[in-house]
Protein backbone atom coordinates (compact mmCIF):
# COMPACT_ATOMS: atom_id res chain seq x y z
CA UNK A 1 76.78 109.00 130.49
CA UNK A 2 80.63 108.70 131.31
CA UNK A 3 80.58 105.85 129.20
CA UNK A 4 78.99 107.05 126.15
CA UNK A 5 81.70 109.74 126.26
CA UNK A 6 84.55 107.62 126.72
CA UNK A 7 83.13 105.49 123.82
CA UNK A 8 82.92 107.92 121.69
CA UNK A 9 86.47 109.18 122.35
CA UNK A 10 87.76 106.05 121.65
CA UNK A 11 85.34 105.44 118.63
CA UNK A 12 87.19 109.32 117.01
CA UNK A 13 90.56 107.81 117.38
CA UNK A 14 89.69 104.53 115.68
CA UNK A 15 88.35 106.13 112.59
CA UNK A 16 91.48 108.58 112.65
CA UNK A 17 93.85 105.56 113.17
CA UNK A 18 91.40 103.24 110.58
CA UNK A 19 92.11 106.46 107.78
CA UNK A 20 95.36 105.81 108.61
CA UNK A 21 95.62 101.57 108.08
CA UNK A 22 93.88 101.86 105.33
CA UNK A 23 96.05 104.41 103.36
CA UNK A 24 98.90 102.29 104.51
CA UNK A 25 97.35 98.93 103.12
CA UNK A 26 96.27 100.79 99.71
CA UNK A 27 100.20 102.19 99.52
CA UNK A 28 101.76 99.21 100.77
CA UNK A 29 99.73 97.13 98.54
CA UNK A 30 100.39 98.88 95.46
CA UNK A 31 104.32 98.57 96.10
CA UNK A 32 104.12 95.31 96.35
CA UNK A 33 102.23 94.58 93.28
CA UNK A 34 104.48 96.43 91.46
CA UNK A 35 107.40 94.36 92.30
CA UNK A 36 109.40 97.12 94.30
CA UNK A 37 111.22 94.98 96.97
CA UNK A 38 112.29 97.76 99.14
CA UNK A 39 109.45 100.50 98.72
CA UNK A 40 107.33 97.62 99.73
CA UNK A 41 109.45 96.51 102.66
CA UNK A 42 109.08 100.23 103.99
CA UNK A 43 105.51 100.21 103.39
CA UNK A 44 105.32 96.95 105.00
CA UNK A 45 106.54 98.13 108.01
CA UNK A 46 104.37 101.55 107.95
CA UNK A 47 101.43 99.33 107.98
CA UNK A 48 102.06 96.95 110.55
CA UNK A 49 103.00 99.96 112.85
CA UNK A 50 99.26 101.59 112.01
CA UNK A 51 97.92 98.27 112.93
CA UNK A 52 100.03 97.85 115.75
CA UNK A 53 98.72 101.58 116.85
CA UNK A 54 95.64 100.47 116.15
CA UNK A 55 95.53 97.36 118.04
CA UNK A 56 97.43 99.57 121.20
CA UNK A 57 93.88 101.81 121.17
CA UNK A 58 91.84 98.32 121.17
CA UNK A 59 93.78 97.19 124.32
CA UNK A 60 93.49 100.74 126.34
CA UNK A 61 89.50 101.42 125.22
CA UNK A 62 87.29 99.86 128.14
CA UNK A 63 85.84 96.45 127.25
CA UNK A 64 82.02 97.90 127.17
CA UNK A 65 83.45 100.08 123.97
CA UNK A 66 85.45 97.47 122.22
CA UNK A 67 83.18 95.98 120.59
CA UNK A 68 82.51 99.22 118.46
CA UNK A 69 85.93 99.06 117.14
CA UNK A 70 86.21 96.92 114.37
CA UNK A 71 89.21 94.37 114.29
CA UNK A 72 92.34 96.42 112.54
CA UNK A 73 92.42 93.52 109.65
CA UNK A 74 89.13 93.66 108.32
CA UNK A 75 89.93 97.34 107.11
């Protein structure tokens, strides 16, 4: 039961940080495709730090639950 709970913690903070990777993909990618070297530097940057985040909650979630989490990339 411990693990279901601990799961599930860990599978709320994905979603929250897999809102946040995707908003920064969508904002990042639209700077880039707009040709706006610096906005999409910045944006660049915010999105590999949400993946990086994400990837940080991978590591620390016990291996039983990471499975549930899917890979930061494919969002």
């Amino acid at each position: 039961m411990a693990h279901q709970a601990e799961c599930a913690t860990i599978n709320a903070r994905a979603a929250s940080l897999a809102n946040e990777v995707r908003a920064a993909k969508a904002q990042m990618q639209s700077a880039c495709s707009n040709n706006s070297a610096q906005e999409c530097g910045g944006l660049t940057q915010n999105y590999d730090g949400a993946v990086e985040r994400y990837r940080m909650l991978m590591t620390e979630a016990p291996t039983n639950c990471r499975s549930l989490v899917p890979d930061p990339l494919s969002l």
